[in-house]
C-alpha atoms as a PDB file:
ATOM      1  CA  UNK A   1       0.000   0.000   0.000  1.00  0.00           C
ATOM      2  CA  UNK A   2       1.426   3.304  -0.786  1.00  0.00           C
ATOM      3  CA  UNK A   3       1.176   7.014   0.810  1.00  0.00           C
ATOM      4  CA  UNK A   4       0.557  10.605  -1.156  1.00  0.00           C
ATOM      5  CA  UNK A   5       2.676  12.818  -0.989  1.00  0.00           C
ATOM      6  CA  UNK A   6       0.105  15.033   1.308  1.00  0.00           C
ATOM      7  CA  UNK A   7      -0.449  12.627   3.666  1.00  0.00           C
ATOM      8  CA  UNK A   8       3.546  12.394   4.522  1.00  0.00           C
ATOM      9  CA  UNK A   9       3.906  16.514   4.971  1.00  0.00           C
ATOM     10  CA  UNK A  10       0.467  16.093   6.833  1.00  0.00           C
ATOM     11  CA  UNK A  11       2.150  14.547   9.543  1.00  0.00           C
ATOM     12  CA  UNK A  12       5.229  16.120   9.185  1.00  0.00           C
ATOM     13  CA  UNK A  13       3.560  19.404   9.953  1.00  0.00           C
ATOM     14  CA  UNK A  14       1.338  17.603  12.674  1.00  0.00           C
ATOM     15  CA  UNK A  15       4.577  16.822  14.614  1.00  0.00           C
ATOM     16  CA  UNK A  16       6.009  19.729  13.257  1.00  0.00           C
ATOM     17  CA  UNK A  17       3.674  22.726  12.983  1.00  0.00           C
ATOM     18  CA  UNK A  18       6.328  25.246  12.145  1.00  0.00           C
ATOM     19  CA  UNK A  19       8.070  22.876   9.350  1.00  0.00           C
ATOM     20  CA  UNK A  20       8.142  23.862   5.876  1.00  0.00           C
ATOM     21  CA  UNK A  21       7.763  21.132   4.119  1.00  0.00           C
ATOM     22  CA  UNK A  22       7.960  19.759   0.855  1.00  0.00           C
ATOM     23  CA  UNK A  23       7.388  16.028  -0.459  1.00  0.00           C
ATOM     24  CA  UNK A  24       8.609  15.141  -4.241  1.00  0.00           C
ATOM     25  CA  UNK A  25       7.212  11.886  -5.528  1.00  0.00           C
ATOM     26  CA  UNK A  26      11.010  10.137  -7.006  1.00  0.00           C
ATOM     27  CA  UNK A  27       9.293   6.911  -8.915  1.00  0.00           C
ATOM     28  CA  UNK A  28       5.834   7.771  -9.552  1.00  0.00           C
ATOM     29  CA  UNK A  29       4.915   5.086  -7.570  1.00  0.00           C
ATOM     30  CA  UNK A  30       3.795   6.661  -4.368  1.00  0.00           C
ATOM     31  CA  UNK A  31       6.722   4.186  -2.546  1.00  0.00           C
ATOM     32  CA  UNK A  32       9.745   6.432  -3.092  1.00  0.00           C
ATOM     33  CA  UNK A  33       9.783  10.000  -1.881  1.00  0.00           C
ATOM     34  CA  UNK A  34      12.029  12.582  -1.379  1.00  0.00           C
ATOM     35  CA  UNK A  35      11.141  15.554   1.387  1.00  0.00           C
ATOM     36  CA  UNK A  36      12.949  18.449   2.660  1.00  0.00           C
ATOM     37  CA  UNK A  37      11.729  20.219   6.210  1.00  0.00           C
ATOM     38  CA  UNK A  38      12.852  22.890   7.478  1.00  0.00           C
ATOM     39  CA  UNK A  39      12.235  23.709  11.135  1.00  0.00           C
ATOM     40  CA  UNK A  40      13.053  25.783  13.992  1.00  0.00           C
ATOM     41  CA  UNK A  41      13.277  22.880  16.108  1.00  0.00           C
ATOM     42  CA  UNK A  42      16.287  21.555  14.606  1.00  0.00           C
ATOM     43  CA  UNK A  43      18.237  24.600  15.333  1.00  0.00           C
ATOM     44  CA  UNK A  44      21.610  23.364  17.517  1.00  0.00           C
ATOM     45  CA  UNK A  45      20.914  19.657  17.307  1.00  0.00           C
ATOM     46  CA  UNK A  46      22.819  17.076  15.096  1.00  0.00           C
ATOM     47  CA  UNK A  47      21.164  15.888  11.869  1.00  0.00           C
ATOM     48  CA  UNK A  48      20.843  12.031  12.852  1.00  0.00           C
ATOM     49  CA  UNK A  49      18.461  13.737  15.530  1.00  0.00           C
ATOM     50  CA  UNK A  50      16.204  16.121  13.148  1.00  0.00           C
ATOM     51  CA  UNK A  51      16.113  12.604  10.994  1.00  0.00           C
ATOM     52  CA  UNK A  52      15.127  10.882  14.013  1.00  0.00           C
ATOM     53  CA  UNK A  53      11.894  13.509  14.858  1.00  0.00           C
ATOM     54  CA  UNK A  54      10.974  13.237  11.063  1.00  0.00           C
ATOM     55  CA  UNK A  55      10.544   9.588  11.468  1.00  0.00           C
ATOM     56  CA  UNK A  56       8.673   9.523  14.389  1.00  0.00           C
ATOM     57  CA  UNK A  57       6.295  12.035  13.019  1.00  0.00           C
ATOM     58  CA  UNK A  58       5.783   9.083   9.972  1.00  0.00           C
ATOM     59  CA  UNK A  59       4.681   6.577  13.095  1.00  0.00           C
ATOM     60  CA  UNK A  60       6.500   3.730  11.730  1.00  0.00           C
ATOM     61  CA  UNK A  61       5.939   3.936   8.160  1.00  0.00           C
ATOM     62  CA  UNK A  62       8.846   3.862   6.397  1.00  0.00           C
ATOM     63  CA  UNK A  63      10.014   0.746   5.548  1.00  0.00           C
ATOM     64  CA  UNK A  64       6.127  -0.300   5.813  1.00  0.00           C
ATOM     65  CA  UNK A  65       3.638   1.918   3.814  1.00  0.00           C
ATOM     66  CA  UNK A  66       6.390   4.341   2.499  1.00  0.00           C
ATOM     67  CA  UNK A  67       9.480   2.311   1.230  1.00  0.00           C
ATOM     68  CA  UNK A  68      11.806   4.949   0.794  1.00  0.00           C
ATOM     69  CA  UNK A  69      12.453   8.493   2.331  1.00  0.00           C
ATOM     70  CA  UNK A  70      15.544  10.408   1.366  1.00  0.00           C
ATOM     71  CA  UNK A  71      15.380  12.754   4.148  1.00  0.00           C
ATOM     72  CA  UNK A  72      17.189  16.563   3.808  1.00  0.00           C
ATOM     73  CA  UNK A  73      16.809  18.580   7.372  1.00  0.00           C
ATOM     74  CA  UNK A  74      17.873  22.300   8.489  1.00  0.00           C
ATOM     75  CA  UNK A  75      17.051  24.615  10.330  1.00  0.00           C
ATOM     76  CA  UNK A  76      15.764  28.094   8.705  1.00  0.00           C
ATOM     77  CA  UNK A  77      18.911  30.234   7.844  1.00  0.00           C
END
């Protein structure tokens, strides 16, 4: 079963409210997305940890429901 696109930021920006967000469909498939957020909350913490708060905001999904996130994460400049 695949995800849209929306449904990904939608939680992104549930966990996230601040977050912009955007989703790009890689394959067409609805399996293999790429998203950038960008987030206050990351300011001063390490990347493996902004990665970490993405995924939880997904609830498990990835490697389920979504096969494949490549991930980018910043803070605003």
């Amino acid at each position: 079963m695949a995800m849209a696109a929306g449904e990904i930021e939608a939680l992104i920006k549930a966990a996230l409210p601040d977050a912009r967000v955007t989703v790009e469909d890689l394959a067409g498939d609805g399996d293999h997305y790429a998203a950038t957020v960008v987030s206050e909350q990351f300011r001063g913490i390490p990347r493996i940890r902004q990665h970490q708060i993405v995924y939880a905001a997904l609830h498990g999904r990835v490697g389920g429901e979504l096969h494949a996130l490549a991930l980018q994460t910043s803070a605003p400049d």
